[in-house]
PDB file of N, CA and C in Angstrom:
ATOM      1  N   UNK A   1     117.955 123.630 120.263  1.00  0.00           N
ATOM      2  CA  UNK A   1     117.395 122.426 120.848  1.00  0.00           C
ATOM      3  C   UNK A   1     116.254 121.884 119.998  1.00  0.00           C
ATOM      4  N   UNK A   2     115.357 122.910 119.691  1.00  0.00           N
ATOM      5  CA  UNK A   2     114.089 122.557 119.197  1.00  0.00           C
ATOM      6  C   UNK A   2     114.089 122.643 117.150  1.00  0.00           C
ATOM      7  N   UNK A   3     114.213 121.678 116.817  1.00  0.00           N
ATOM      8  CA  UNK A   3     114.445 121.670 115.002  1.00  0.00           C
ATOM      9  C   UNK A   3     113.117 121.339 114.407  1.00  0.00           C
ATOM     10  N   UNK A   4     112.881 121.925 113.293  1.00  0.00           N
ATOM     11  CA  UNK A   4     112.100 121.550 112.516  1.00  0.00           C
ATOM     12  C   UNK A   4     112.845 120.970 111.058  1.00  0.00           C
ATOM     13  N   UNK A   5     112.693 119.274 110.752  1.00  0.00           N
ATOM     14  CA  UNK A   5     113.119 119.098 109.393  1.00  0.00           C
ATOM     15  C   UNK A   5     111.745 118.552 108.637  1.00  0.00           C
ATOM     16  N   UNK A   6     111.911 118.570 107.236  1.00  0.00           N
ATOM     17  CA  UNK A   6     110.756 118.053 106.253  1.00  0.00           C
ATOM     18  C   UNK A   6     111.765 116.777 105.881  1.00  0.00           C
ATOM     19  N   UNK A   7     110.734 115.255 105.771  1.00  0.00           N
ATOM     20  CA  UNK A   7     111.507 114.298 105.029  1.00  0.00           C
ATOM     21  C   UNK A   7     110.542 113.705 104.548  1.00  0.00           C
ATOM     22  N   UNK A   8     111.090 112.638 103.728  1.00  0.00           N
ATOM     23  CA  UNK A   8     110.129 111.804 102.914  1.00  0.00           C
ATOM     24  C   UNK A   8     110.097 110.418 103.539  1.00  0.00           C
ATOM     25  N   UNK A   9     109.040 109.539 103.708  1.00  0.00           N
ATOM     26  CA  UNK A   9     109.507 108.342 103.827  1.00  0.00           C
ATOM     27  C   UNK A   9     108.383 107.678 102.903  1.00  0.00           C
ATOM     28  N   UNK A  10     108.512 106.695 102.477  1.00  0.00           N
ATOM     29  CA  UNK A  10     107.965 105.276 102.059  1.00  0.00           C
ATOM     30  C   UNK A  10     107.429 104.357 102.776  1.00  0.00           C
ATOM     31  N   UNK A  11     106.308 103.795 102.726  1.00  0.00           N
ATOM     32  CA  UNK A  11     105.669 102.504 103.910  1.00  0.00           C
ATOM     33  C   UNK A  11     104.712 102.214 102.591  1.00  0.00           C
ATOM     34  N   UNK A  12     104.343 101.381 103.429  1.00  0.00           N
ATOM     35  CA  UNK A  12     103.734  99.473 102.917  1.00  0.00           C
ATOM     36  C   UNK A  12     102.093  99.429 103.746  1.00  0.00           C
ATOM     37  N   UNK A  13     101.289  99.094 103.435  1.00  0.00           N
ATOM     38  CA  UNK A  13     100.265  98.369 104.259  1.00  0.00           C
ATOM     39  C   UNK A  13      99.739  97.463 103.589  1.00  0.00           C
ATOM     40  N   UNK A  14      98.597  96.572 103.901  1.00  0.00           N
ATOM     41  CA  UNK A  14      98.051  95.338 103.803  1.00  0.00           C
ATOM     42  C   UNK A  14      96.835  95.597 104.367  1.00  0.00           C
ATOM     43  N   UNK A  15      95.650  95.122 103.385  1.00  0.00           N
ATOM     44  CA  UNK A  15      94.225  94.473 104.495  1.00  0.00           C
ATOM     45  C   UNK A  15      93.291  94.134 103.344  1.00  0.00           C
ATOM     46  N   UNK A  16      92.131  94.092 104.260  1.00  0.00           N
ATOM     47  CA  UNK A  16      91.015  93.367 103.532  1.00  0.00           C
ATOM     48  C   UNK A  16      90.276  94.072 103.170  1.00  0.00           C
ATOM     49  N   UNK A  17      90.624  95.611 103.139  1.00  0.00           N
ATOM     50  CA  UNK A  17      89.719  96.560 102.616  1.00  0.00           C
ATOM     51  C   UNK A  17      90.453  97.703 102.393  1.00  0.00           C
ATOM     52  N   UNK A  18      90.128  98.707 101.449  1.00  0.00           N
ATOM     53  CA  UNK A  18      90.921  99.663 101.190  1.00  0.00           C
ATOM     54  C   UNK A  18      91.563 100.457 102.072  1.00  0.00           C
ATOM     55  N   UNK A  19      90.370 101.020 103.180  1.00  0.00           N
ATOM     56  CA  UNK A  19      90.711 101.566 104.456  1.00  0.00           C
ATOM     57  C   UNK A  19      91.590 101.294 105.299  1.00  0.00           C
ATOM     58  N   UNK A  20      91.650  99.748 105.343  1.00  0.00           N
ATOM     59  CA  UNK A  20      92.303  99.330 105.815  1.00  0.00           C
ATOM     60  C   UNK A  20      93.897  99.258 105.678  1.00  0.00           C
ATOM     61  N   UNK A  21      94.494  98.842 104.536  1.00  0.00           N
ATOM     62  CA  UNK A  21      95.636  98.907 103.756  1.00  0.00           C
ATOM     63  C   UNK A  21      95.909  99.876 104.125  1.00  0.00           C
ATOM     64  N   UNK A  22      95.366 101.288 103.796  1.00  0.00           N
ATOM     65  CA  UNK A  22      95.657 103.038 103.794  1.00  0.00           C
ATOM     66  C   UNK A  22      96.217 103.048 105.214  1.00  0.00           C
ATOM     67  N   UNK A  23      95.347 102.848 106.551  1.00  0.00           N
ATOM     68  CA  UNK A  23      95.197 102.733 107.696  1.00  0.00           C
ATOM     69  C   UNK A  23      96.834 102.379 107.985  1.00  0.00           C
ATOM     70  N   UNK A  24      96.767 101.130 107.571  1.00  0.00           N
ATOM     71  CA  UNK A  24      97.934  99.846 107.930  1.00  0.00           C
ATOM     72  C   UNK A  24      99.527 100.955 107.597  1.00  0.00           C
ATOM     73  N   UNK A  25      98.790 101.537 106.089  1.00  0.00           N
ATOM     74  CA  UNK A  25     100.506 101.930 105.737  1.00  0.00           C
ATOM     75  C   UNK A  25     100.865 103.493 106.464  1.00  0.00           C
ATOM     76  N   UNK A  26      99.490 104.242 106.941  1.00  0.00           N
ATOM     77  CA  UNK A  26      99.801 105.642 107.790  1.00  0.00           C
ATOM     78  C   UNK A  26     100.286 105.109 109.251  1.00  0.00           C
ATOM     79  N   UNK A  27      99.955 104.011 109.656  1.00  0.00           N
ATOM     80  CA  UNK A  27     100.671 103.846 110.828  1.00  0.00           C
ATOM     81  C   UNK A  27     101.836 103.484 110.708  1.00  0.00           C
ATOM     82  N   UNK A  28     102.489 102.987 109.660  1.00  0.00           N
ATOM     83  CA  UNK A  28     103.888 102.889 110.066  1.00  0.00           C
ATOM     84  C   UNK A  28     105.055 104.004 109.710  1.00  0.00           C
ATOM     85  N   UNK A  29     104.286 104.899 109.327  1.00  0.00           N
ATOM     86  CA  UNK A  29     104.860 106.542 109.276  1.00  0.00           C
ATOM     87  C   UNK A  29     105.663 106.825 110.715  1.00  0.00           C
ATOM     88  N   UNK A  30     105.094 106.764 111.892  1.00  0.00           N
ATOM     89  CA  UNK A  30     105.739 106.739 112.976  1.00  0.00           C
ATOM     90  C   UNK A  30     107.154 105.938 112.880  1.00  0.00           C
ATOM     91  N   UNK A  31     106.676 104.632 113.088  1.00  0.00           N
ATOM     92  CA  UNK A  31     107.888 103.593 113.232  1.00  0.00           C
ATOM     93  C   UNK A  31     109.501 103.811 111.915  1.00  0.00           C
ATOM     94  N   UNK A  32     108.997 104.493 110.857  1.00  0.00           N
ATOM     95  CA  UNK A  32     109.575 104.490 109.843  1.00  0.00           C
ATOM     96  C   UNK A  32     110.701 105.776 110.069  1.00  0.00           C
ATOM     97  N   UNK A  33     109.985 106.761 110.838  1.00  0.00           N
ATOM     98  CA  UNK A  33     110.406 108.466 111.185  1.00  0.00           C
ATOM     99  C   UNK A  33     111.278 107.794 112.415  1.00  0.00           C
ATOM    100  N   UNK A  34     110.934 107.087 113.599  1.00  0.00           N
ATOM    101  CA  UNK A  34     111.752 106.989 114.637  1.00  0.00           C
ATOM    102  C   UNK A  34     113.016 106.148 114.085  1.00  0.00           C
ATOM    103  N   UNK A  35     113.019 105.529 113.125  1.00  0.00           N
ATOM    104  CA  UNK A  35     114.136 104.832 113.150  1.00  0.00           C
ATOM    105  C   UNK A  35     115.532 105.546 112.697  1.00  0.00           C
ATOM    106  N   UNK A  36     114.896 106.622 112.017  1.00  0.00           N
ATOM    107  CA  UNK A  36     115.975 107.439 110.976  1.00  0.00           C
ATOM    108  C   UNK A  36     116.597 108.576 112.268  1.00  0.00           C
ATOM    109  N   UNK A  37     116.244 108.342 113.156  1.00  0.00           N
ATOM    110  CA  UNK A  37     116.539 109.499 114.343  1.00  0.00           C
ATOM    111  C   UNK A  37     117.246 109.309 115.118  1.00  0.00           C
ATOM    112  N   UNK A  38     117.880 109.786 116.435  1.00  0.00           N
ATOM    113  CA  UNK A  38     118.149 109.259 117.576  1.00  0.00           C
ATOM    114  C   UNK A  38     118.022 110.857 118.391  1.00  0.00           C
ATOM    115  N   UNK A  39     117.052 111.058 117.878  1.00  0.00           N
ATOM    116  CA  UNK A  39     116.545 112.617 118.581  1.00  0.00           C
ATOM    117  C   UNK A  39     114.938 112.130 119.008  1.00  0.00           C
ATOM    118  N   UNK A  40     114.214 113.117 120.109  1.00  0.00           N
ATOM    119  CA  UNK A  40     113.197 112.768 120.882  1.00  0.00           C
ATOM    120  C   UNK A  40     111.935 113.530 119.637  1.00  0.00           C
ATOM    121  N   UNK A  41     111.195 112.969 118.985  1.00  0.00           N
ATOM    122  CA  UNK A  41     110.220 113.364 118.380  1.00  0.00           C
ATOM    123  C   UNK A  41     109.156 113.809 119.286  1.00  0.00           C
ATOM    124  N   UNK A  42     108.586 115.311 118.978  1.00  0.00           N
ATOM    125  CA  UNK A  42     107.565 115.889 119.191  1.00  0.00           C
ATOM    126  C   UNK A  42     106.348 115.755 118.505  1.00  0.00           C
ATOM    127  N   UNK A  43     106.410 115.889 117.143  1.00  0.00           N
ATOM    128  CA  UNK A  43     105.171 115.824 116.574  1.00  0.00           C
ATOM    129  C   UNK A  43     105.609 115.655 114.703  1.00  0.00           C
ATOM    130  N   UNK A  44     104.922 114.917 114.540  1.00  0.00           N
ATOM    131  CA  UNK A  44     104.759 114.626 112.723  1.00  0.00           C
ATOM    132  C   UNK A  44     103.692 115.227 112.151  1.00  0.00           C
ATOM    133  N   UNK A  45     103.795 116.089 111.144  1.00  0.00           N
ATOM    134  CA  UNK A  45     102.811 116.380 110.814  1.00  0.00           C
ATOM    135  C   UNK A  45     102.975 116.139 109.392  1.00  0.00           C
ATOM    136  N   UNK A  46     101.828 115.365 108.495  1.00  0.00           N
ATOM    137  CA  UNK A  46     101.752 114.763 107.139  1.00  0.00           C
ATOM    138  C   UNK A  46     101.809 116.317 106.158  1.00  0.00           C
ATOM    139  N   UNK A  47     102.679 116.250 105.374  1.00  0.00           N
ATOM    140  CA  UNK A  47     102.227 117.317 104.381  1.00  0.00           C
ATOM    141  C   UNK A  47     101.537 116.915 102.777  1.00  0.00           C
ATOM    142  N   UNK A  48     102.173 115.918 102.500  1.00  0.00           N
ATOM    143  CA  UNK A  48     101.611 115.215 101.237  1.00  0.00           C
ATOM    144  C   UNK A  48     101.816 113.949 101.265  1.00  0.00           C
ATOM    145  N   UNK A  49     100.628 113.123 100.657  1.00  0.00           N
ATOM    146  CA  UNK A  49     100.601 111.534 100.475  1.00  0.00           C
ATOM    147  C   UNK A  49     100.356 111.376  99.058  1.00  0.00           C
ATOM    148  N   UNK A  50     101.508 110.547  98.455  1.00  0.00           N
ATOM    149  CA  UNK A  50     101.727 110.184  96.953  1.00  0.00           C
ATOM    150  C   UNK A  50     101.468 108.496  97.036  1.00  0.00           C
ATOM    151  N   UNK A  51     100.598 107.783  95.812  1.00  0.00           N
ATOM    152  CA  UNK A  51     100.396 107.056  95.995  1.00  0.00           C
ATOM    153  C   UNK A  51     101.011 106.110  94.822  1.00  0.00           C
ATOM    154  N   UNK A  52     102.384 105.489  95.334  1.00  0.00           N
ATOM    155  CA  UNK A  52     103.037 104.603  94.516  1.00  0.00           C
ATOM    156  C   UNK A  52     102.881 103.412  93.680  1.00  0.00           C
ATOM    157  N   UNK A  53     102.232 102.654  94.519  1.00  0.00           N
ATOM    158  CA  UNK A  53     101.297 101.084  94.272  1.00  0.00           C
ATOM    159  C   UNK A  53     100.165 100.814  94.702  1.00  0.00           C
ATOM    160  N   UNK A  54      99.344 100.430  94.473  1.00  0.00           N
ATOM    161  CA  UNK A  54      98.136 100.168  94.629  1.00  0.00           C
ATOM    162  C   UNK A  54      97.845  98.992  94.017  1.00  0.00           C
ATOM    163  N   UNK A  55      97.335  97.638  94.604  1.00  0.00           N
ATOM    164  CA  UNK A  55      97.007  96.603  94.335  1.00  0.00           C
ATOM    165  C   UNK A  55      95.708  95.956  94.969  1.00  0.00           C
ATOM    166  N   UNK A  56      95.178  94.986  93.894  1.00  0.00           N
ATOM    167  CA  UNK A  56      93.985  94.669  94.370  1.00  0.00           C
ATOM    168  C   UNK A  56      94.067  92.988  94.456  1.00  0.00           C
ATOM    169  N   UNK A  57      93.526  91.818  95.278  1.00  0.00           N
ATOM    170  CA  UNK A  57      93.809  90.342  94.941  1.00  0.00           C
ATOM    171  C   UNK A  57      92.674  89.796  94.986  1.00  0.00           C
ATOM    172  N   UNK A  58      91.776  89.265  94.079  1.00  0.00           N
ATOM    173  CA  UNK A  58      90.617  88.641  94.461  1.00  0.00           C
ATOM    174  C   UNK A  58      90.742  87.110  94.491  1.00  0.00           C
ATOM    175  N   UNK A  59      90.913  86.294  95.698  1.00  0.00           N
ATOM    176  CA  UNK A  59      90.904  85.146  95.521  1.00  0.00           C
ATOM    177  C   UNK A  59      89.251  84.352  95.677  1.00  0.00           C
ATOM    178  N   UNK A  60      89.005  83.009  95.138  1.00  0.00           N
ATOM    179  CA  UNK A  60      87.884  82.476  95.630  1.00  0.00           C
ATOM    180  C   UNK A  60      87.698  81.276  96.555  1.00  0.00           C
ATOM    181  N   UNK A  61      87.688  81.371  97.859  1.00  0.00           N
ATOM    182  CA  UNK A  61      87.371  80.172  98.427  1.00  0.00           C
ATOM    183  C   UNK A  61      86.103  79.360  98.539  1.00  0.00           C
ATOM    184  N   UNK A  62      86.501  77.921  98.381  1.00  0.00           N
ATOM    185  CA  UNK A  62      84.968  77.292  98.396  1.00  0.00           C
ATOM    186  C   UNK A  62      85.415  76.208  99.471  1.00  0.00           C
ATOM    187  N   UNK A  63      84.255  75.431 100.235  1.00  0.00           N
ATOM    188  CA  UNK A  63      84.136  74.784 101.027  1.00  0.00           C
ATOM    189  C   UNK A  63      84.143  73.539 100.822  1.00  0.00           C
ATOM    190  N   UNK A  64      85.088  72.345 100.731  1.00  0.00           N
ATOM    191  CA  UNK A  64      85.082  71.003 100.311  1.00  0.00           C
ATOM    192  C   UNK A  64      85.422  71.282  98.941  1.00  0.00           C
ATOM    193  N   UNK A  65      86.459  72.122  98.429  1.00  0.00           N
ATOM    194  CA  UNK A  65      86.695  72.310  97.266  1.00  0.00           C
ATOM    195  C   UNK A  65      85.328  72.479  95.935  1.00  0.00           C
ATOM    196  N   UNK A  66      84.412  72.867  96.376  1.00  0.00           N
ATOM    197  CA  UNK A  66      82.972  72.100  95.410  1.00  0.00           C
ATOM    198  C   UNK A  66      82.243  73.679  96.005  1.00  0.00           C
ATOM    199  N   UNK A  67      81.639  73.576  97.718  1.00  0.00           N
ATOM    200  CA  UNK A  67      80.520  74.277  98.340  1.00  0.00           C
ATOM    201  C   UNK A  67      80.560  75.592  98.864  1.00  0.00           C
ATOM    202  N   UNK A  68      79.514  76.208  98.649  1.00  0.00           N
ATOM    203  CA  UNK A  68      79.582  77.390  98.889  1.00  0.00           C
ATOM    204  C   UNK A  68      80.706  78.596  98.574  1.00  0.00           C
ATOM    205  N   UNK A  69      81.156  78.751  97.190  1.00  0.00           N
ATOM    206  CA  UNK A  69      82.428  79.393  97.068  1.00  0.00           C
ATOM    207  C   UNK A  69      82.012  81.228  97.599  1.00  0.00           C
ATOM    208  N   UNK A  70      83.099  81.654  97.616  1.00  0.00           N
ATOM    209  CA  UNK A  70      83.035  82.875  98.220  1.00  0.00           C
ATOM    210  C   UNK A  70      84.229  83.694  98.272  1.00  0.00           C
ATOM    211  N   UNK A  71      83.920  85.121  97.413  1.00  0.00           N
ATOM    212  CA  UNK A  71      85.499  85.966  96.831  1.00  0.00           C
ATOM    213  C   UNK A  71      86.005  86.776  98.320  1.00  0.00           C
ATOM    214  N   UNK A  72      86.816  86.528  98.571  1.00  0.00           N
ATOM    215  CA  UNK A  72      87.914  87.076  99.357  1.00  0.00           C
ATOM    216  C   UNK A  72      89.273  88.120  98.523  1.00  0.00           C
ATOM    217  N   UNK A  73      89.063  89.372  98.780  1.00  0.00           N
ATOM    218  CA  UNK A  73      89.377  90.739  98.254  1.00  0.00           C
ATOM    219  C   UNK A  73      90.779  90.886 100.065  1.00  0.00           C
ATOM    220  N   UNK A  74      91.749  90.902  98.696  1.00  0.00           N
ATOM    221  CA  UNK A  74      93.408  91.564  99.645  1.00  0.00           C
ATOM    222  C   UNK A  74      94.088  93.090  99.262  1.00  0.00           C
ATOM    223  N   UNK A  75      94.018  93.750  99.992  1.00  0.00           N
ATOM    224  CA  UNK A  75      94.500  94.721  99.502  1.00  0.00           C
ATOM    225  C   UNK A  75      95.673  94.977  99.726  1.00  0.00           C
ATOM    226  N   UNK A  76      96.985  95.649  98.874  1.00  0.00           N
ATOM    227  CA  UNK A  76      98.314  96.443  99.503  1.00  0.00           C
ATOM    228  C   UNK A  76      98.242  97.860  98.890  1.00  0.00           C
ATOM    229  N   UNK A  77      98.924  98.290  99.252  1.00  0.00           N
ATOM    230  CA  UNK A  77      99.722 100.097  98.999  1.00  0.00           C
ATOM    231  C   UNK A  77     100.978 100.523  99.324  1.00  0.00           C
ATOM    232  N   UNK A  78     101.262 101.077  98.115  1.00  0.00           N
ATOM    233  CA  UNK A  78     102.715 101.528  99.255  1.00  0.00           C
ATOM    234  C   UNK A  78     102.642 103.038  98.921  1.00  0.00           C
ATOM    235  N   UNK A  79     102.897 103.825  99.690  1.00  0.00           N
ATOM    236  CA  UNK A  79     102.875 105.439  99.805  1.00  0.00           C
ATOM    237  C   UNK A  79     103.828 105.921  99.822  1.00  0.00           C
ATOM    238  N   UNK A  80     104.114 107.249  99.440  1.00  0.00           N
ATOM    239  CA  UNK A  80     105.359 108.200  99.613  1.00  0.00           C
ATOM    240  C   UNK A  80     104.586 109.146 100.211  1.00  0.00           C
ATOM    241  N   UNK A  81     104.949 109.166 101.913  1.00  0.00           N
ATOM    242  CA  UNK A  81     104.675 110.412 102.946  1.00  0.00           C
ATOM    243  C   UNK A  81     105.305 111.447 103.018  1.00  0.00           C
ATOM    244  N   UNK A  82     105.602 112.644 102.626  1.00  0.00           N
ATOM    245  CA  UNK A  82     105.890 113.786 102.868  1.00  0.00           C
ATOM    246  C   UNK A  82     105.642 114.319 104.518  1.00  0.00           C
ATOM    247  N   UNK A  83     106.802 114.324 105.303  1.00  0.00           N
ATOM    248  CA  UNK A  83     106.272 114.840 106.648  1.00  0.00           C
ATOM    249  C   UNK A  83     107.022 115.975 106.956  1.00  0.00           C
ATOM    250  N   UNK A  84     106.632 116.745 108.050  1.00  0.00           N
ATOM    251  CA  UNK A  84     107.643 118.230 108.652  1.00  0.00           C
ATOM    252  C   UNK A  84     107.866 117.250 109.850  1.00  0.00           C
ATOM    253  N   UNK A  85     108.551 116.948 110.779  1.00  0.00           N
ATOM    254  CA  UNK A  85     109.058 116.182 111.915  1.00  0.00           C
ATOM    255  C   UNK A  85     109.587 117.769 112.390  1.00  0.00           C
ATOM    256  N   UNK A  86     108.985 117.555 113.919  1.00  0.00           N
ATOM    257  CA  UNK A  86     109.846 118.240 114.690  1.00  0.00           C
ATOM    258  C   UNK A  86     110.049 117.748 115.644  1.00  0.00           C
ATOM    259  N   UNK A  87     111.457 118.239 116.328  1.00  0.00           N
ATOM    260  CA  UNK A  87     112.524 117.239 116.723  1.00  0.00           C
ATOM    261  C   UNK A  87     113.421 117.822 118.139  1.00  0.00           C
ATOM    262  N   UNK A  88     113.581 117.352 118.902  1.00  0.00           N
ATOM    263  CA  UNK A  88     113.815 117.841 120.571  1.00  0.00           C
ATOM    264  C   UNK A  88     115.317 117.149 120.587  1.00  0.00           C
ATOM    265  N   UNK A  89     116.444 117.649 120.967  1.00  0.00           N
ATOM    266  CA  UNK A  89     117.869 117.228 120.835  1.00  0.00           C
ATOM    267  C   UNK A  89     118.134 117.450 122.214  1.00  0.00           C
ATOM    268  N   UNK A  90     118.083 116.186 122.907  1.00  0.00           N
ATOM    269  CA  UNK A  90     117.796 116.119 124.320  1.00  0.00           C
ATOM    270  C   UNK A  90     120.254 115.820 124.687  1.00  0.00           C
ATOM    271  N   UNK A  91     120.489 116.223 123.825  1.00  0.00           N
ATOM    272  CA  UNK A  91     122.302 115.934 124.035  1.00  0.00           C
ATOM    273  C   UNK A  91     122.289 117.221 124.727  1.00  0.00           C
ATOM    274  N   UNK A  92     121.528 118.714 123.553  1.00  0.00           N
ATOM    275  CA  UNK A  92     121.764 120.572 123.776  1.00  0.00           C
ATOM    276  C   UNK A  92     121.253 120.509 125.089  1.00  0.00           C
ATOM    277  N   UNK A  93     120.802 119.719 125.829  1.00  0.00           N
ATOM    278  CA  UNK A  93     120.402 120.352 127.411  1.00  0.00           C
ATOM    279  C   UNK A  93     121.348 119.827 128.079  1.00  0.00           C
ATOM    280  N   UNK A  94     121.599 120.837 128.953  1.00  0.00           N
ATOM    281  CA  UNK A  94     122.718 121.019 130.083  1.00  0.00           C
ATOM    282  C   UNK A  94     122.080 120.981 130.837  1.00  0.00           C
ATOM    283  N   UNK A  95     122.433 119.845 131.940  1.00  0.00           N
ATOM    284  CA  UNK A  95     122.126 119.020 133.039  1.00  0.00           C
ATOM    285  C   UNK A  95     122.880 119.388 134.009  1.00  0.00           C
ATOM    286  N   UNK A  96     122.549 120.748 135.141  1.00  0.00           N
ATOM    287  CA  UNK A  96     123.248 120.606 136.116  1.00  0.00           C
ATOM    288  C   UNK A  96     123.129 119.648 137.353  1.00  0.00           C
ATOM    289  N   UNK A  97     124.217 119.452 137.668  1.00  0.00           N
ATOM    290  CA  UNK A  97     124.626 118.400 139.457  1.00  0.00           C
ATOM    291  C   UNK A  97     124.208 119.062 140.446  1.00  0.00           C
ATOM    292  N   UNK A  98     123.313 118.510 141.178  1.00  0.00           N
ATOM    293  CA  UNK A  98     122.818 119.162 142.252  1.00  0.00           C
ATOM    294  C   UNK A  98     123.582 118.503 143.680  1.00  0.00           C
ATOM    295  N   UNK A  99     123.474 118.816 144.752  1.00  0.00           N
ATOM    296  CA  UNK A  99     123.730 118.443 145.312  1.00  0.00           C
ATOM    297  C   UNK A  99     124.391 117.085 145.865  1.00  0.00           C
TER     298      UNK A  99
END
């Protein structure tokens, strides 16, 4: 019933600060693990984070094209997560009829 597998996945994040991006792309570790499944996830646990891309965007906005300009910093990443997933196979339980 109860499996333990190791897989890899790949994700993406975005933000306005490094933390952020990092943040953005560990949360979609979840969403990325449930899709590859159709078993009840217990718990993910990260074993290694490889860091594929890393990008930086400095744009400059100014006000009336002319006033007050001011750098605006974008960040992305994309990661290779190493996870152990363990995994609950809710088909192996036998469901008796009660009454």
């Amino acid at each position: 019933m109860k499996s333990v597998i190791e897989t890899s996945v790949r994700v993406s994040g975005t933000g306005d600060s490094k933390q952020k991006a990092v943040a953005d792309a560990l949360n979609a570790v979840q969403r990325t693990v449930l899709q590859g499944t159709s078993h009840l996830i217990l718990r993910i646990e990260p074993k290694d984070v490889a860091v594929i891309n890393a990008t930086s965007k400095v744009t400059t906005e100014r006000f009336l094209f002319f006033f007050l300009p001011r750098k605006r910093e974008h960040y992305s990443v994309v990661l290779e997560v190493t996870v152990n997933v363990t995994l609950l196979d809710v088909q192996a339980i036998d469901f008796s009829h009660g009454e």
